[in-house]
PDB file of N, CA and C in Angstrom:
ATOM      1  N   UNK A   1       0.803  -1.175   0.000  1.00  0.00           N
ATOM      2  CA  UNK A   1       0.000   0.000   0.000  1.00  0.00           C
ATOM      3  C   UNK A   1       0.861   1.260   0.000  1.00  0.00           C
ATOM      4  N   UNK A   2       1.832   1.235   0.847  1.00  0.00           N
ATOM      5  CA  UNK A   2       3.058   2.346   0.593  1.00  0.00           C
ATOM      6  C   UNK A   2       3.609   2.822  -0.872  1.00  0.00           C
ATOM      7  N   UNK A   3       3.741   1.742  -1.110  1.00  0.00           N
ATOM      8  CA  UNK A   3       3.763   1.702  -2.740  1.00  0.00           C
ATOM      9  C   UNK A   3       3.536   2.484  -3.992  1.00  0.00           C
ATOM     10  N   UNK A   4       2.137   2.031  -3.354  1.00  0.00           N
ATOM     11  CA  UNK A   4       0.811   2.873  -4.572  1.00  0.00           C
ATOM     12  C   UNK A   4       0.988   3.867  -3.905  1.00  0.00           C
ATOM     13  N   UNK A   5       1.061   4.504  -2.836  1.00  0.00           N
ATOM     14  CA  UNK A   5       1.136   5.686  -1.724  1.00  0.00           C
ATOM     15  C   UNK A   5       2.204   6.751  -2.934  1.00  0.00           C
ATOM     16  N   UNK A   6       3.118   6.009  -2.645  1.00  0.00           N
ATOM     17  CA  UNK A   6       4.514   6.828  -3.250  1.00  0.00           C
ATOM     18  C   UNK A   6       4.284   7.242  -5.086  1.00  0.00           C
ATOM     19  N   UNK A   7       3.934   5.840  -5.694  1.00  0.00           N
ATOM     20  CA  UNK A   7       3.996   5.882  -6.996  1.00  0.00           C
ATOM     21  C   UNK A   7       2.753   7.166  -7.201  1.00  0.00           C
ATOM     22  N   UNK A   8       1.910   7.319  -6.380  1.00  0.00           N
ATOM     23  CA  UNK A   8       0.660   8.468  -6.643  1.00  0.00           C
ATOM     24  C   UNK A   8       1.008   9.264  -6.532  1.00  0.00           C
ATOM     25  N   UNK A   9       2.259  10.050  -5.155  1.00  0.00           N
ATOM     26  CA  UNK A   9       2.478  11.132  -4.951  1.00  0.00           C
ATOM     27  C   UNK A   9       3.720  11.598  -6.171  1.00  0.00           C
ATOM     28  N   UNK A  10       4.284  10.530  -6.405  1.00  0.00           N
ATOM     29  CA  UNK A  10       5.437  10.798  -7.432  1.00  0.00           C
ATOM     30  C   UNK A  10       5.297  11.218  -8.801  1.00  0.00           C
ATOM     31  N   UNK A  11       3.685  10.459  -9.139  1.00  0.00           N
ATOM     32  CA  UNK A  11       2.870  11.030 -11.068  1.00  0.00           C
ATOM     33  C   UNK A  11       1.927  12.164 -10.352  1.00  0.00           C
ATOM     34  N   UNK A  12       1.969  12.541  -9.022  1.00  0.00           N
ATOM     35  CA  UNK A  12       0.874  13.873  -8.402  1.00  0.00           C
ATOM     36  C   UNK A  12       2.262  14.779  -8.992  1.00  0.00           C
ATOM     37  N   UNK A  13       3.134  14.770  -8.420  1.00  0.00           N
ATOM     38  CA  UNK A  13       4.330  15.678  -8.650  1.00  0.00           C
ATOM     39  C   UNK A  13       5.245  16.081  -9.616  1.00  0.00           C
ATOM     40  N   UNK A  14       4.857  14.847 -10.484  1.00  0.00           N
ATOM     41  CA  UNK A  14       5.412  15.064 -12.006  1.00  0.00           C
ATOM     42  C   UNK A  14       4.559  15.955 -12.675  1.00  0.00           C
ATOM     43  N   UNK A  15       3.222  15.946 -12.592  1.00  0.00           N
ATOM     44  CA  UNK A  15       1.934  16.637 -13.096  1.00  0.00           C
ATOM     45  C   UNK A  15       2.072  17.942 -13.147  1.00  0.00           C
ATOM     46  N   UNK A  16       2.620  18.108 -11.480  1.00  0.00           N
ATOM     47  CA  UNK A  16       1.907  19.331 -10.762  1.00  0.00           C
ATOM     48  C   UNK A  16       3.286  20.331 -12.025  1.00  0.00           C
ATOM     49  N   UNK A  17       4.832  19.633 -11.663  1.00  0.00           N
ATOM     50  CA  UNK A  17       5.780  20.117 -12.402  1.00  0.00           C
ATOM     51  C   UNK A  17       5.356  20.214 -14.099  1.00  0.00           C
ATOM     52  N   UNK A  18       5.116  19.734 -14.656  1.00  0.00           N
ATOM     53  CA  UNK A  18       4.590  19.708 -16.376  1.00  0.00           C
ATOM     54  C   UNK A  18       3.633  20.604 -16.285  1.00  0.00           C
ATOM     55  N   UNK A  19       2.587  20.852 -15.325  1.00  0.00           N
ATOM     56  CA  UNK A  19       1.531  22.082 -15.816  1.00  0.00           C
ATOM     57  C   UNK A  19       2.171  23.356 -15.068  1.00  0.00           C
ATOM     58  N   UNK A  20       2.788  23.346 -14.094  1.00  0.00           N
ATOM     59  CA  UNK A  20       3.875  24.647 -13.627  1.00  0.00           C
ATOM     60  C   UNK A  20       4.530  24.968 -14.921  1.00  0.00           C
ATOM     61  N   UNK A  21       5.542  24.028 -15.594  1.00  0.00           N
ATOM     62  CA  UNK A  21       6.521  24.785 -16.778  1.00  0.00           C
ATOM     63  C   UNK A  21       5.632  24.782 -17.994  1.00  0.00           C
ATOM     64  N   UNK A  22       4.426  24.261 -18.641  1.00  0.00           N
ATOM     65  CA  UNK A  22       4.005  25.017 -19.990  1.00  0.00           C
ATOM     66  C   UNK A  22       3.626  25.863 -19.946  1.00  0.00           C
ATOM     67  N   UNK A  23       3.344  27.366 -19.010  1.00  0.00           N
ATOM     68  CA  UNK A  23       2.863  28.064 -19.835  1.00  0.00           C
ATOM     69  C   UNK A  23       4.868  29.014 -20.070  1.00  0.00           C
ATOM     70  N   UNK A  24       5.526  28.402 -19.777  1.00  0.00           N
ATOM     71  CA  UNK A  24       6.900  29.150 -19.461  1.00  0.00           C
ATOM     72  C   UNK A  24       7.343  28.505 -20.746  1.00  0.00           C
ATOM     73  N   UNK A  25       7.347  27.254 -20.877  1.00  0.00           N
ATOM     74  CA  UNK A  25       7.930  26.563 -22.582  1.00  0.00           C
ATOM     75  C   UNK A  25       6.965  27.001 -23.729  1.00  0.00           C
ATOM     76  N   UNK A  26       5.549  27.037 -23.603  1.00  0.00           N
ATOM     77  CA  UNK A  26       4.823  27.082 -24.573  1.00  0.00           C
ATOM     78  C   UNK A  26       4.835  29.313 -24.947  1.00  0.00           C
ATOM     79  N   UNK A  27       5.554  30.004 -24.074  1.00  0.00           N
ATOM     80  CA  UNK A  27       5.759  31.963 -24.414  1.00  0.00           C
ATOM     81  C   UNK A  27       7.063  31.955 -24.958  1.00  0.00           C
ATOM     82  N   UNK A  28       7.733  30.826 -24.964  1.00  0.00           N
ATOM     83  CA  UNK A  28       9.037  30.582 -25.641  1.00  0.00           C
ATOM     84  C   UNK A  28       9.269  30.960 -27.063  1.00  0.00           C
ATOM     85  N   UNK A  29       8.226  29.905 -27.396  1.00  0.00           N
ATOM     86  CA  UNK A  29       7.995  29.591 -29.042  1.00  0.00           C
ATOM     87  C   UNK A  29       6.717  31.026 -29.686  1.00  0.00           C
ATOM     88  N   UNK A  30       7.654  32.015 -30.919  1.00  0.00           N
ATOM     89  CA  UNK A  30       6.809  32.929 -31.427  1.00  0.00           C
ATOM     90  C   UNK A  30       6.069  32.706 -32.286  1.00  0.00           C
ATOM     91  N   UNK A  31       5.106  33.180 -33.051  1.00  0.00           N
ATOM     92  CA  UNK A  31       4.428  32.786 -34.195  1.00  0.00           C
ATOM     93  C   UNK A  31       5.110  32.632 -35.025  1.00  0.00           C
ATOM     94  N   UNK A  32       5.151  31.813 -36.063  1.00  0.00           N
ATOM     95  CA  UNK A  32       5.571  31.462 -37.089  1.00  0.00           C
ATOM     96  C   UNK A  32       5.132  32.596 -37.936  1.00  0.00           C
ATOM     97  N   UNK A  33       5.951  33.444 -38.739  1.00  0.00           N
ATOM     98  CA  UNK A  33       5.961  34.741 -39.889  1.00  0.00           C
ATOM     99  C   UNK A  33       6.348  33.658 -41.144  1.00  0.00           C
ATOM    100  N   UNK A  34       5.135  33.831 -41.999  1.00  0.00           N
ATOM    101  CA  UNK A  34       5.664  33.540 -43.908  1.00  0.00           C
ATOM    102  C   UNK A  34       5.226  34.477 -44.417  1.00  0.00           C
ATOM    103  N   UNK A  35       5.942  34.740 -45.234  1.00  0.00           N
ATOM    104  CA  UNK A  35       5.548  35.993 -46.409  1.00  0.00           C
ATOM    105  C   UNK A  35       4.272  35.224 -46.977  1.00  0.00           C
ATOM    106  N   UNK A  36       4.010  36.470 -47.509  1.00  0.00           N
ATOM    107  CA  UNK A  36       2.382  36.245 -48.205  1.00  0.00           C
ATOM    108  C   UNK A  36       2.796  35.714 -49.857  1.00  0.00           C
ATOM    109  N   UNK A  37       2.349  34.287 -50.119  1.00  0.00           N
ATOM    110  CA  UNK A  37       2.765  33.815 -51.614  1.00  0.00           C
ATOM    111  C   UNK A  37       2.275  35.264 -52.993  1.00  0.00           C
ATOM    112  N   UNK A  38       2.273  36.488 -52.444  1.00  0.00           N
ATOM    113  CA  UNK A  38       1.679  37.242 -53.388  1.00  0.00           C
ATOM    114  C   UNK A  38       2.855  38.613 -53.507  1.00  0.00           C
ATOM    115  N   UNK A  39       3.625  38.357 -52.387  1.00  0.00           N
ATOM    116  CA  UNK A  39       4.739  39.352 -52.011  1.00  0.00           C
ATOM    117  C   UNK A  39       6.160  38.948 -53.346  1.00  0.00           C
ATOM    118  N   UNK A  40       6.636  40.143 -53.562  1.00  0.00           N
ATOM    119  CA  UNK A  40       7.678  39.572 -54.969  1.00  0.00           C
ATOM    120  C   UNK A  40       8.624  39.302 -53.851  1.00  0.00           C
ATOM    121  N   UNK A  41       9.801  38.274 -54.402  1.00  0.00           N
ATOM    122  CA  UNK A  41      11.068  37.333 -54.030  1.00  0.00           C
ATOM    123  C   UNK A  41      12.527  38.203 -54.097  1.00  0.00           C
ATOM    124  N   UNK A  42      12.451  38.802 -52.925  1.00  0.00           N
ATOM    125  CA  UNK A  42      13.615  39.848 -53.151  1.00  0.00           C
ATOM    126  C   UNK A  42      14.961  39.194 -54.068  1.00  0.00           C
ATOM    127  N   UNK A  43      15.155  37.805 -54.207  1.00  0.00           N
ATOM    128  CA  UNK A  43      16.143  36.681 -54.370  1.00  0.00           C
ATOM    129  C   UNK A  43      15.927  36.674 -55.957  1.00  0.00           C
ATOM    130  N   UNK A  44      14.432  37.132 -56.634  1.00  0.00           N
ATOM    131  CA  UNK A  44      14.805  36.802 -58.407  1.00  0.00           C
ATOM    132  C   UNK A  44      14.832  38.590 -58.618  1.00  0.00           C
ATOM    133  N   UNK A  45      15.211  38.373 -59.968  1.00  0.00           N
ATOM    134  CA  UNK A  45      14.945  39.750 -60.543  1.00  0.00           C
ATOM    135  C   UNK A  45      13.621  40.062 -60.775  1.00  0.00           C
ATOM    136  N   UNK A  46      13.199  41.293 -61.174  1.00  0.00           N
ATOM    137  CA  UNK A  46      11.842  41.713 -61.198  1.00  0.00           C
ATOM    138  C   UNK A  46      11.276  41.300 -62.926  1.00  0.00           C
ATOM    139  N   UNK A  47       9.964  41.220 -62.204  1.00  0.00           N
ATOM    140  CA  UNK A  47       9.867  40.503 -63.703  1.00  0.00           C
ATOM    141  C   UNK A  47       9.069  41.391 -64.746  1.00  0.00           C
ATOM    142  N   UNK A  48       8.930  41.173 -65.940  1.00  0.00           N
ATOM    143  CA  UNK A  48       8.804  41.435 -67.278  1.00  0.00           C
ATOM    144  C   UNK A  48       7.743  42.678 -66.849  1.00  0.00           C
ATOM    145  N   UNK A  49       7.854  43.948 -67.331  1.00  0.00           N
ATOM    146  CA  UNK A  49       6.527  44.980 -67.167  1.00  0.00           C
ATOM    147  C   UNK A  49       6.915  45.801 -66.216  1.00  0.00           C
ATOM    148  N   UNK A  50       7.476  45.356 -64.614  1.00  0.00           N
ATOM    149  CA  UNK A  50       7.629  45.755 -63.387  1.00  0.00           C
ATOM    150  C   UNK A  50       8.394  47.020 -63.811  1.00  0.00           C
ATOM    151  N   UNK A  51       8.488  48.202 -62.960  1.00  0.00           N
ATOM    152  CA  UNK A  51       9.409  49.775 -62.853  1.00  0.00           C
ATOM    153  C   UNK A  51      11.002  49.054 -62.392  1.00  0.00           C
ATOM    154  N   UNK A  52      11.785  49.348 -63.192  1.00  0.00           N
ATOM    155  CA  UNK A  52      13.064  49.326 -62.595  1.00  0.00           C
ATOM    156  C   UNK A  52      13.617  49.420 -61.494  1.00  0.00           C
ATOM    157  N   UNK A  53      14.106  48.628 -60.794  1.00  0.00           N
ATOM    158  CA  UNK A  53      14.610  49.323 -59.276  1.00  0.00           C
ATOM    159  C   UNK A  53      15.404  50.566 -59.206  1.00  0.00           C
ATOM    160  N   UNK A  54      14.746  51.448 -58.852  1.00  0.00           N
ATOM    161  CA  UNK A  54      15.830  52.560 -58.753  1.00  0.00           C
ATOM    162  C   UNK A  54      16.407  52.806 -57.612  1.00  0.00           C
ATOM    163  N   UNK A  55      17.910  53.309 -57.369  1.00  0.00           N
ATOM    164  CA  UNK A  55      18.198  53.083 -56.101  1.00  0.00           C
ATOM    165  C   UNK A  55      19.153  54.170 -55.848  1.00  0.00           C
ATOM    166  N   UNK A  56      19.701  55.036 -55.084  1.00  0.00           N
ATOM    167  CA  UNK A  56      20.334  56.287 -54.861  1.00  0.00           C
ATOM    168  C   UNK A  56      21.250  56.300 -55.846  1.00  0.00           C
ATOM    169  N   UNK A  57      21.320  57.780 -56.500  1.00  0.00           N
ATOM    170  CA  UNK A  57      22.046  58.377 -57.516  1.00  0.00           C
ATOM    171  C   UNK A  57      23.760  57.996 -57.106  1.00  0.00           C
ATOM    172  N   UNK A  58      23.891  57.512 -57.540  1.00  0.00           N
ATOM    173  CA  UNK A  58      25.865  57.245 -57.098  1.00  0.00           C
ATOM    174  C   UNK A  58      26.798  58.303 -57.249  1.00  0.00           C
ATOM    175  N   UNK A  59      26.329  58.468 -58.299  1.00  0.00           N
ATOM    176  CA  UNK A  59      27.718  59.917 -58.765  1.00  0.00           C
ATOM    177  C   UNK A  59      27.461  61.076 -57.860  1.00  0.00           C
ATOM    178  N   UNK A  60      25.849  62.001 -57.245  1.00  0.00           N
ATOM    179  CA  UNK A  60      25.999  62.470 -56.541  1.00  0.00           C
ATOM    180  C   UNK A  60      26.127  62.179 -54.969  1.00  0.00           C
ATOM    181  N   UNK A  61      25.926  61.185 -54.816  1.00  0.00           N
ATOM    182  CA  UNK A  61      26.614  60.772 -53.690  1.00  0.00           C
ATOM    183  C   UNK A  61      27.912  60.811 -53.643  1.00  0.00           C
ATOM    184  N   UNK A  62      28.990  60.495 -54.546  1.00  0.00           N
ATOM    185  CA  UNK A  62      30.244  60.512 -54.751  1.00  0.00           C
ATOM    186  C   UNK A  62      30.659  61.887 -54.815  1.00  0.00           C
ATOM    187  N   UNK A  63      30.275  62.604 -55.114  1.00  0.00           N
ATOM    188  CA  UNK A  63      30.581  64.193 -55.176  1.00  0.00           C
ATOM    189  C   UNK A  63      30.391  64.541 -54.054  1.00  0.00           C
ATOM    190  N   UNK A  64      29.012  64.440 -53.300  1.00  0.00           N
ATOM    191  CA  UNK A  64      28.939  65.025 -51.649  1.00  0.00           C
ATOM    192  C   UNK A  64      29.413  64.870 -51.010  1.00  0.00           C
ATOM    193  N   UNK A  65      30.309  63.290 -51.015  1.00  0.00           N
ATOM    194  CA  UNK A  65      31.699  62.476 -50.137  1.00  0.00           C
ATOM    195  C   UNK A  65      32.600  63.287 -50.578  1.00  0.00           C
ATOM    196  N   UNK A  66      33.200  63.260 -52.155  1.00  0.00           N
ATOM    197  CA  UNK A  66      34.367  64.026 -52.000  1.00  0.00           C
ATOM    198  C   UNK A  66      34.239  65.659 -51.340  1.00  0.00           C
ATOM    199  N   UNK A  67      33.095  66.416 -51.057  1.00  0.00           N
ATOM    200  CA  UNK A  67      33.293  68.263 -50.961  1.00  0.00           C
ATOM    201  C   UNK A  67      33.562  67.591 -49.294  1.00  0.00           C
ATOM    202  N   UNK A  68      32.330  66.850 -49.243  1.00  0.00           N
ATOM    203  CA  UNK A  68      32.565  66.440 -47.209  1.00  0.00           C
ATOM    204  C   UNK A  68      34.082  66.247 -46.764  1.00  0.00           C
ATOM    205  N   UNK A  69      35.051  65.006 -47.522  1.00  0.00           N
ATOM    206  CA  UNK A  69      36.262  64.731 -47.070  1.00  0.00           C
ATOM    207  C   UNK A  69      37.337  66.035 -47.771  1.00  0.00           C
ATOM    208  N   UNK A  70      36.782  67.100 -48.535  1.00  0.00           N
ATOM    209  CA  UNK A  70      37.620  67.901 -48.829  1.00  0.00           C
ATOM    210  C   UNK A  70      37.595  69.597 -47.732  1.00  0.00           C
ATOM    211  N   UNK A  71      36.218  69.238 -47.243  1.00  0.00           N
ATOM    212  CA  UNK A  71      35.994  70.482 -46.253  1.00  0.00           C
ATOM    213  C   UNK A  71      37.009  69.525 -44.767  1.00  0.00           C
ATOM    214  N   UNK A  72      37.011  68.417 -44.472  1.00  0.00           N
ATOM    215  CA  UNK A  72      37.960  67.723 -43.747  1.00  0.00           C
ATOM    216  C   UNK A  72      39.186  68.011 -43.425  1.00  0.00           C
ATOM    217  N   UNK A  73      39.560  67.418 -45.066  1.00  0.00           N
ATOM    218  CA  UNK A  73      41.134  67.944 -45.404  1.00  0.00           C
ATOM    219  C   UNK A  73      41.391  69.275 -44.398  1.00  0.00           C
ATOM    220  N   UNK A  74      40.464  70.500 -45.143  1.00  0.00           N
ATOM    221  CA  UNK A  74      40.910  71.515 -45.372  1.00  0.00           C
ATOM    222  C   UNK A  74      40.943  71.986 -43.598  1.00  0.00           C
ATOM    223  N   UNK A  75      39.865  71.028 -42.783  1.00  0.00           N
ATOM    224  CA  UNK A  75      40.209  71.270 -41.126  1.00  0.00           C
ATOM    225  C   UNK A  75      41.130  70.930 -40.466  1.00  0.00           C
ATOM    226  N   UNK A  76      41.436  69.726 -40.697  1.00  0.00           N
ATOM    227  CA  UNK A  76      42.822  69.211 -41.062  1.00  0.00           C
ATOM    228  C   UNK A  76      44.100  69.916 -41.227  1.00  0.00           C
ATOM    229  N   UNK A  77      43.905  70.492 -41.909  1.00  0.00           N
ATOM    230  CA  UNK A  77      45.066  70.964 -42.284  1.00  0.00           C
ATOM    231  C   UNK A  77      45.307  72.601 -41.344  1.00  0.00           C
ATOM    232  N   UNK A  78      44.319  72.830 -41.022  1.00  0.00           N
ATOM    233  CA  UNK A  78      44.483  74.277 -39.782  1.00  0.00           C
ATOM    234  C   UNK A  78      44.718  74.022 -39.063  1.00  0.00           C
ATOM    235  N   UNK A  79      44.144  72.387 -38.324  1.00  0.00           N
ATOM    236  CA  UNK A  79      44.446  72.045 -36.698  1.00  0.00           C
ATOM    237  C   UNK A  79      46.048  71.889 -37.001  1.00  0.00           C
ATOM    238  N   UNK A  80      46.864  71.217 -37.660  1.00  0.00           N
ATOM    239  CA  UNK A  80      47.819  71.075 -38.120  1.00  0.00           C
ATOM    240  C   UNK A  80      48.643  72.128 -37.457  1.00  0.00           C
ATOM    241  N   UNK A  81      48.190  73.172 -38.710  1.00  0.00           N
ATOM    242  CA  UNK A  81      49.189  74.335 -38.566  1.00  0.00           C
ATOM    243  C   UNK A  81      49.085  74.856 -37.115  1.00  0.00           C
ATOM    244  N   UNK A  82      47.706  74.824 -36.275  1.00  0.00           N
ATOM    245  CA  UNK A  82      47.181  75.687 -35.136  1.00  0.00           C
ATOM    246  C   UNK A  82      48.621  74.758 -34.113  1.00  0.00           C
ATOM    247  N   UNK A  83      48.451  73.482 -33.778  1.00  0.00           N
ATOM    248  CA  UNK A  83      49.377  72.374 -33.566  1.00  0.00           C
ATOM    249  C   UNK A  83      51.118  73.032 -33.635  1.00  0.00           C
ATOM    250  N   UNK A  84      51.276  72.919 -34.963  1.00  0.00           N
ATOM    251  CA  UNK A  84      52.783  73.688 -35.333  1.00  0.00           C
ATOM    252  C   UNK A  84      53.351  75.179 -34.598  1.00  0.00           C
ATOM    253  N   UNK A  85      51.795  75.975 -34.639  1.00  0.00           N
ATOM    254  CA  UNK A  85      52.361  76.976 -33.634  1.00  0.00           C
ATOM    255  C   UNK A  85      52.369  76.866 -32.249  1.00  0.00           C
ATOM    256  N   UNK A  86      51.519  76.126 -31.835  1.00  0.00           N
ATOM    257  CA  UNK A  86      51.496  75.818 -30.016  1.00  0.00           C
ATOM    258  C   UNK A  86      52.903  75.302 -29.507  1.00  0.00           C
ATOM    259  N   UNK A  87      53.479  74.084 -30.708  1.00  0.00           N
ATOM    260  CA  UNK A  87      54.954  73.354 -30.429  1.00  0.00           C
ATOM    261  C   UNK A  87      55.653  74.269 -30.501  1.00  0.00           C
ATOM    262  N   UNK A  88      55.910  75.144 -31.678  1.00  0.00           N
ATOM    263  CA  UNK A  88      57.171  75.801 -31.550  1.00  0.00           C
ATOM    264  C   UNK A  88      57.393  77.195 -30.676  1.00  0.00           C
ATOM    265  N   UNK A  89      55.929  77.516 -30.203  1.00  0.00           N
ATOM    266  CA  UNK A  89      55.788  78.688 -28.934  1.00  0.00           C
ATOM    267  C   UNK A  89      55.989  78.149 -27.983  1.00  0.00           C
ATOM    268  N   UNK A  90      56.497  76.734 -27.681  1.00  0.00           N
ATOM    269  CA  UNK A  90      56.472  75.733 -26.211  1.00  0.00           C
ATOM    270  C   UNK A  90      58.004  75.993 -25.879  1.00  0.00           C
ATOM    271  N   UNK A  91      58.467  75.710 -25.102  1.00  0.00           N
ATOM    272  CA  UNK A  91      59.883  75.284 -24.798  1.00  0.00           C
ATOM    273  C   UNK A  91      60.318  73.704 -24.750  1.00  0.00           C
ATOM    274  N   UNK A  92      61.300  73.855 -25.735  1.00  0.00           N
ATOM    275  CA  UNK A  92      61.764  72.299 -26.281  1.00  0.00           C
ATOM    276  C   UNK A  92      61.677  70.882 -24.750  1.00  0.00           C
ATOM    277  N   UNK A  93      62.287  71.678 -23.482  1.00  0.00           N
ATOM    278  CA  UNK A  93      62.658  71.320 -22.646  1.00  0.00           C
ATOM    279  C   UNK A  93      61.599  70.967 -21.405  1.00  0.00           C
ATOM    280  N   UNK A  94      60.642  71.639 -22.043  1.00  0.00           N
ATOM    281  CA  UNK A  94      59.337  71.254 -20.794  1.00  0.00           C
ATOM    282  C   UNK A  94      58.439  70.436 -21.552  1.00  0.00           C
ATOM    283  N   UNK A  95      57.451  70.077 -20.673  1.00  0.00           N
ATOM    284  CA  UNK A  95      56.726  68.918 -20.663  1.00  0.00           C
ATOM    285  C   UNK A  95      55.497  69.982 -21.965  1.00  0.00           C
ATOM    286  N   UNK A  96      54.888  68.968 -22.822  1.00  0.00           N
ATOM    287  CA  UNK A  96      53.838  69.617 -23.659  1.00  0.00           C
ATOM    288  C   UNK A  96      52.513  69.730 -22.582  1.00  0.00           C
ATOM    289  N   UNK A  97      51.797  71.045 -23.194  1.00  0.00           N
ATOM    290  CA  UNK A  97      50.983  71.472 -22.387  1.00  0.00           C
ATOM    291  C   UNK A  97      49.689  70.520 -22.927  1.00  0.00           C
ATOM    292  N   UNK A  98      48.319  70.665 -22.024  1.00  0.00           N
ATOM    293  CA  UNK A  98      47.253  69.910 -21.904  1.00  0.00           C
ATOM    294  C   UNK A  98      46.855  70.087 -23.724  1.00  0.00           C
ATOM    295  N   UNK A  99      46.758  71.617 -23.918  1.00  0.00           N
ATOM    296  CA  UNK A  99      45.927  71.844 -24.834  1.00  0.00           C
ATOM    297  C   UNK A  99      46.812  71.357 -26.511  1.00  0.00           C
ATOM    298  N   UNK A 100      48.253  71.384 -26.426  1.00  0.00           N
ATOM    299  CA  UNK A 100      48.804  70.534 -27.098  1.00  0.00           C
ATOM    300  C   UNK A 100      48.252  69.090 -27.314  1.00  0.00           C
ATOM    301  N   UNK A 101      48.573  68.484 -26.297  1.00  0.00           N
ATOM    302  CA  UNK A 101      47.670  67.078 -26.045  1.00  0.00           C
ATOM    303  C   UNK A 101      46.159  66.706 -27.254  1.00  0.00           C
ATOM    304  N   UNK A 102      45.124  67.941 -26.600  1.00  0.00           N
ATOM    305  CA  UNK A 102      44.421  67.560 -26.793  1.00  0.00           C
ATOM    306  C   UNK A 102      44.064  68.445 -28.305  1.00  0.00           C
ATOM    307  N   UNK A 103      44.728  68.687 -28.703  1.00  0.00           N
ATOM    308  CA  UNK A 103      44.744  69.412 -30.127  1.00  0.00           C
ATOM    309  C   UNK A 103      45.235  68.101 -31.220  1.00  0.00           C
ATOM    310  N   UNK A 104      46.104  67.300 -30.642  1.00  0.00           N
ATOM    311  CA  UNK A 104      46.760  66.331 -31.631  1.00  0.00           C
ATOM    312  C   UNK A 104      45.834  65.301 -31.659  1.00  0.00           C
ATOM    313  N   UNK A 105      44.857  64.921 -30.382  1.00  0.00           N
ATOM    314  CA  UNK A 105      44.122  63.774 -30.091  1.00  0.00           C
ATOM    315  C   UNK A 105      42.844  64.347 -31.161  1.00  0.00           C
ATOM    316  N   UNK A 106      42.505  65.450 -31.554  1.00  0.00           N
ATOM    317  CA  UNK A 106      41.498  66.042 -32.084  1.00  0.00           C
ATOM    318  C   UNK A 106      42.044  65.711 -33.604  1.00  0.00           C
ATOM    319  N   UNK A 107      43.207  66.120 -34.306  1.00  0.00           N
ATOM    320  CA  UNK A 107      43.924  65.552 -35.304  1.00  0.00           C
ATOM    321  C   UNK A 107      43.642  63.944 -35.545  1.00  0.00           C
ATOM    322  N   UNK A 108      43.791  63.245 -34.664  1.00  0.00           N
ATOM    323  CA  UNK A 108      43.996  61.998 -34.871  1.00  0.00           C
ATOM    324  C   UNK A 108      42.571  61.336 -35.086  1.00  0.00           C
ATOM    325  N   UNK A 109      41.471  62.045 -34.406  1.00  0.00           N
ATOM    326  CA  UNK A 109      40.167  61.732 -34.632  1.00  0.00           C
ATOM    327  C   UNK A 109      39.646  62.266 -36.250  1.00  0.00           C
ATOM    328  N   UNK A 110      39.983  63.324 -36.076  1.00  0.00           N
ATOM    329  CA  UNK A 110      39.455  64.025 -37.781  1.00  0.00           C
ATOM    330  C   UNK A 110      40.132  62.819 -38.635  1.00  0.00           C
ATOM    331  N   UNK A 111      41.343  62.945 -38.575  1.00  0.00           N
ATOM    332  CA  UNK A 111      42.156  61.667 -39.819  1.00  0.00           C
ATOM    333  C   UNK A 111      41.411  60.580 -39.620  1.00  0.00           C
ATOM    334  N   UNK A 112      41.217  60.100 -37.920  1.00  0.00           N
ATOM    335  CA  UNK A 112      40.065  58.586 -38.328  1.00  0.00           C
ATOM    336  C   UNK A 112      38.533  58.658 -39.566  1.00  0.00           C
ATOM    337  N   UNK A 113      38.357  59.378 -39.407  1.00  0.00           N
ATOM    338  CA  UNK A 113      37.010  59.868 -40.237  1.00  0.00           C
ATOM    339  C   UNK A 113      37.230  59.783 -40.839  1.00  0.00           C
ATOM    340  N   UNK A 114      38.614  60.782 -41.761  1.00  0.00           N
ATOM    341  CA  UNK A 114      38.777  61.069 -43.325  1.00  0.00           C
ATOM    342  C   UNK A 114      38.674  59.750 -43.599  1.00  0.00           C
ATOM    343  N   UNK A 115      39.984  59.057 -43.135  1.00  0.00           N
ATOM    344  CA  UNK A 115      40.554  57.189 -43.221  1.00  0.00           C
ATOM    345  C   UNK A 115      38.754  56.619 -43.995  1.00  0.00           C
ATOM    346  N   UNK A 116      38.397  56.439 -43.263  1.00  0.00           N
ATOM    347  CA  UNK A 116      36.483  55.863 -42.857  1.00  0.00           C
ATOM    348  C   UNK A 116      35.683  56.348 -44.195  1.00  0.00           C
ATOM    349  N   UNK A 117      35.670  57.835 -43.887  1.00  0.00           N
ATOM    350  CA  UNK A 117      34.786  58.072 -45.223  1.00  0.00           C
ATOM    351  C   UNK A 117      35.301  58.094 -46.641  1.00  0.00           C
ATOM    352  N   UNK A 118      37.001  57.931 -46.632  1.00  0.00           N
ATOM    353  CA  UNK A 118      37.451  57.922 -48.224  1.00  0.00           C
ATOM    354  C   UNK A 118      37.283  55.806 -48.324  1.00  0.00           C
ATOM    355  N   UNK A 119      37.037  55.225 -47.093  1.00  0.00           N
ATOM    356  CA  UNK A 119      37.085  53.682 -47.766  1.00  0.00           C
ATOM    357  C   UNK A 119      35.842  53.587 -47.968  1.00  0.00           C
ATOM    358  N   UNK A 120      34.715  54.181 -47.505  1.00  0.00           N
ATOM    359  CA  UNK A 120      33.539  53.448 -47.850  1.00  0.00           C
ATOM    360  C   UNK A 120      32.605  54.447 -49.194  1.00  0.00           C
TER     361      UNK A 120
END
């Protein structure tokens, strides 16, 4: 009789555990998303009749990159010089001042950009 005692409380407790964790396994799983069989296949080309894909003008994009990395340059090239006069108004022998520092770290950021926007 102990037995059946145990084996009842043991499938009571397996139960009680299986209806505790589905609603925790079953918020797991999201709806299933399919495209609608009526949606075009980004994967073929467009077919016979359809408007051309048109897609951003390249060349003026390429022109607005080059005036952008040429107004760069041209900041570039002041921090530079601004740089050249702070060093040579310094004394060779003392330590460089903060705003030195942080004039070259400002250099080194502008050049990361140029670097960035002339690769892409």
């Amino acid at each position: 009789m102990s037995g059946s005692r145990r084996h009842l409380l043991i499938n009571l407790a397996a139960a009680a555990g299986a209806l505790a964790t589905a609603p925790f396994l079953l918020s797991a799983q999201g709806p299933v998303l399919r495209p609608s069989p009526n949606a075009p296949d980004p994967h073929f080309p467009h077919r016979i009749g359809d408007p051309d894909p048109v897609g951003p003008d390249q060349k003026a994009i390429d022109k607005q990159t080059q005036a952008e990395i040429k107004a760069e340059v041209q900041k570039l090239s002041e921090l530079v010089g601004e740089l050249k006069e702070q060093v040579d108004k310094s004394d060779a022998t003392s330590t460089l001042s903060l705003s030195v520092v942080k004039k070259a770290q400002q250099i080194e950021k502008l050049a990361k950009q140029i670097k960035d926007r002339a690769k892409s």
